[in-house]
C-alpha atoms as a PDB file:
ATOM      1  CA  UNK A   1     -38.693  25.876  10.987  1.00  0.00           C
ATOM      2  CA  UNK A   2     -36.755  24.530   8.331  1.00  0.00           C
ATOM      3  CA  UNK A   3     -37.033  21.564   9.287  1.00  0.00           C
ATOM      4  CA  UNK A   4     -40.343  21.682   8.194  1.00  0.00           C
ATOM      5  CA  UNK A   5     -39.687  23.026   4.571  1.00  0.00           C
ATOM      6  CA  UNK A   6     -36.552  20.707   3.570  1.00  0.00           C
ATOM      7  CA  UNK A   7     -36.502  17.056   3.851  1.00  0.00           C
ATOM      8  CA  UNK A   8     -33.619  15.472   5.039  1.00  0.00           C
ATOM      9  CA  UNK A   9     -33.553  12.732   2.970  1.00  0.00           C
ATOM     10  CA  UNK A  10     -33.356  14.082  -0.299  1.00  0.00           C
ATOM     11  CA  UNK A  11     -31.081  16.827   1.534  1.00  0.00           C
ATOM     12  CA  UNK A  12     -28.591  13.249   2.643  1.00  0.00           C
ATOM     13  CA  UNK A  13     -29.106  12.311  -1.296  1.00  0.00           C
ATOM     14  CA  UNK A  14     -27.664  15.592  -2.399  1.00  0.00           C
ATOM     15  CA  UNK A  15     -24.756  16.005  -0.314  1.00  0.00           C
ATOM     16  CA  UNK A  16     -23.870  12.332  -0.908  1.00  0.00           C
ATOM     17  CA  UNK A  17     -24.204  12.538  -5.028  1.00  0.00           C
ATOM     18  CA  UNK A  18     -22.562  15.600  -5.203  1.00  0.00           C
ATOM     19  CA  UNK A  19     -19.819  14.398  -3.181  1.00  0.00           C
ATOM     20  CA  UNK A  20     -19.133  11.062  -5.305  1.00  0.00           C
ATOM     21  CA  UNK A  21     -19.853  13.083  -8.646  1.00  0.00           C
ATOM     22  CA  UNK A  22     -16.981  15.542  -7.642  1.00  0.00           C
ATOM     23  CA  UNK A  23     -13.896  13.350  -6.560  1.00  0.00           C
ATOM     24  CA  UNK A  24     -15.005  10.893  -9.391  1.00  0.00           C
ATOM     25  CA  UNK A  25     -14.862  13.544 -12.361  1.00  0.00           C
ATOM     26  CA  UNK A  26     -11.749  15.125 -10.682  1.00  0.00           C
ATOM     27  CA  UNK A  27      -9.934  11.873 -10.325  1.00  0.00           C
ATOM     28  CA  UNK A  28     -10.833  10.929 -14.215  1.00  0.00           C
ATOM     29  CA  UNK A  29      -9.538  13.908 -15.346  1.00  0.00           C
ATOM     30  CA  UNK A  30      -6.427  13.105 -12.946  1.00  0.00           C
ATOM     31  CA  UNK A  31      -5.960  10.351 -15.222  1.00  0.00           C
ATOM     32  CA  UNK A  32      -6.504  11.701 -18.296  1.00  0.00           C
ATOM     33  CA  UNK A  33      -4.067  13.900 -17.573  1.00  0.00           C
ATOM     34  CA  UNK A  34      -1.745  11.762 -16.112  1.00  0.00           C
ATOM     35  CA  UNK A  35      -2.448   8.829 -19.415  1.00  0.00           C
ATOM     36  CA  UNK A  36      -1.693  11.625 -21.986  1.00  0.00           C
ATOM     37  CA  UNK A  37       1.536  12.725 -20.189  1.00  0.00           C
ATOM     38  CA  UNK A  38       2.834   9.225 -19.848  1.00  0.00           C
ATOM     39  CA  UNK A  39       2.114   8.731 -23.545  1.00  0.00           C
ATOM     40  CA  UNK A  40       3.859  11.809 -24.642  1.00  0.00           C
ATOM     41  CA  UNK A  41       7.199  10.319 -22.510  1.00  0.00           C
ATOM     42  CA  UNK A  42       6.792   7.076 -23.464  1.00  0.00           C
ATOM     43  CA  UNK A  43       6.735   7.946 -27.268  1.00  0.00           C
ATOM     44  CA  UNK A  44       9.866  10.220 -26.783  1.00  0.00           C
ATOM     45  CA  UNK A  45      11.346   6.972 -25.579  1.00  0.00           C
ATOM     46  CA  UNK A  46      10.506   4.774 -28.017  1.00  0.00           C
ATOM     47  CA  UNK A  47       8.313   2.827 -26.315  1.00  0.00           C
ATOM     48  CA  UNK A  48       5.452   2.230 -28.905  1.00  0.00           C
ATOM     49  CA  UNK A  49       3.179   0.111 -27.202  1.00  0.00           C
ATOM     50  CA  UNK A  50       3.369   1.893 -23.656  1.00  0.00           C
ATOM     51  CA  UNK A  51       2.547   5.046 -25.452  1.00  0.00           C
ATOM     52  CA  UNK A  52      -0.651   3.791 -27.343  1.00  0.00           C
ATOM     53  CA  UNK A  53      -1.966   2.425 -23.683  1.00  0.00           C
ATOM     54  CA  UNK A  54      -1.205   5.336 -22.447  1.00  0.00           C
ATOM     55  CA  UNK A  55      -2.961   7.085 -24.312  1.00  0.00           C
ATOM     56  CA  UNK A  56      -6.227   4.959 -24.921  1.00  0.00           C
ATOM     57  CA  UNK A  57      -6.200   5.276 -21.066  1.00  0.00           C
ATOM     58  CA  UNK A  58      -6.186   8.696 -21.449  1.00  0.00           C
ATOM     59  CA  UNK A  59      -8.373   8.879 -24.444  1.00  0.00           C
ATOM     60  CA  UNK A  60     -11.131   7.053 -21.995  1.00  0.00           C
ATOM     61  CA  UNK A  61     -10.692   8.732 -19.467  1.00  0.00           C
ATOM     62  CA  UNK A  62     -11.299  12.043 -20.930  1.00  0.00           C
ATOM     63  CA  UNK A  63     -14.497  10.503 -22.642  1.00  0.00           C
ATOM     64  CA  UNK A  64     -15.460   9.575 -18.953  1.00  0.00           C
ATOM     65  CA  UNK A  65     -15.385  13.658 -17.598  1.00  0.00           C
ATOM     66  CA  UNK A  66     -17.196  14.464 -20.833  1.00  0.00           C
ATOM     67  CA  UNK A  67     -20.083  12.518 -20.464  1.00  0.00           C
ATOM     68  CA  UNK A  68     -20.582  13.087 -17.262  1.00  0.00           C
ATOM     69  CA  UNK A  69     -20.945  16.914 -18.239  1.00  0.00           C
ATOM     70  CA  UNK A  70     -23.043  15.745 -20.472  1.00  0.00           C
ATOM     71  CA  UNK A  71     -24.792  13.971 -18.321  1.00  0.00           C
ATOM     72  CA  UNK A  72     -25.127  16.478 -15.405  1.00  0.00           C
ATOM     73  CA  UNK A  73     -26.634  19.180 -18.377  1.00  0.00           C
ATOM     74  CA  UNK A  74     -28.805  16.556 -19.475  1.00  0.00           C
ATOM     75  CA  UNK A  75     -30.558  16.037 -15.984  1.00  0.00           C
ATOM     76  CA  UNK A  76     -30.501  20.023 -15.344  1.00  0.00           C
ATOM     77  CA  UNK A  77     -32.261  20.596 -18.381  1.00  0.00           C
ATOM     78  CA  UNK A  78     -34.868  17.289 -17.693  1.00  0.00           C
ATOM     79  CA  UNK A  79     -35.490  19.013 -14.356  1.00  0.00           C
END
């Protein structure tokens, strides 16, 4: 009967989009955390240039989970 009701394509696209959107937002912000870590240790050290690639990998990363809140509010609210 429901079956009838859902269609299991769109049902496939769902489950498949929600699976990449999750483990790719949680691995960016993986990252960011892990980029602005490493750039706090790295500037303790003295090691200048590790820390500011460090953190621009961080600082990128982070922009990366924002916009794809962004994003997902964006298509909620279109929808």
């Amino acid at each position: 009967m429901i079956a009838g009701v859902v269609d299991m394509s769109d049902l496939v696209s769902v489950i498949w989009v929600s699976l990449v959107a999750g483990i790719g937002v949680t691995c960016a912000f993986g990252v960011a955390i892990l980029g602005g870590t490493r750039a706090v240790d790295s500037s303790r050290e003295g090691r200048v240039t590790q820390a500011a690639a460090f953190g621009v990998l961080g600082s990128l990363a982070m922009l990366a989970v924002v916009g794809s809140i962004v994003f997902g509010i964006v298509i909620l609210v279109e929808t």
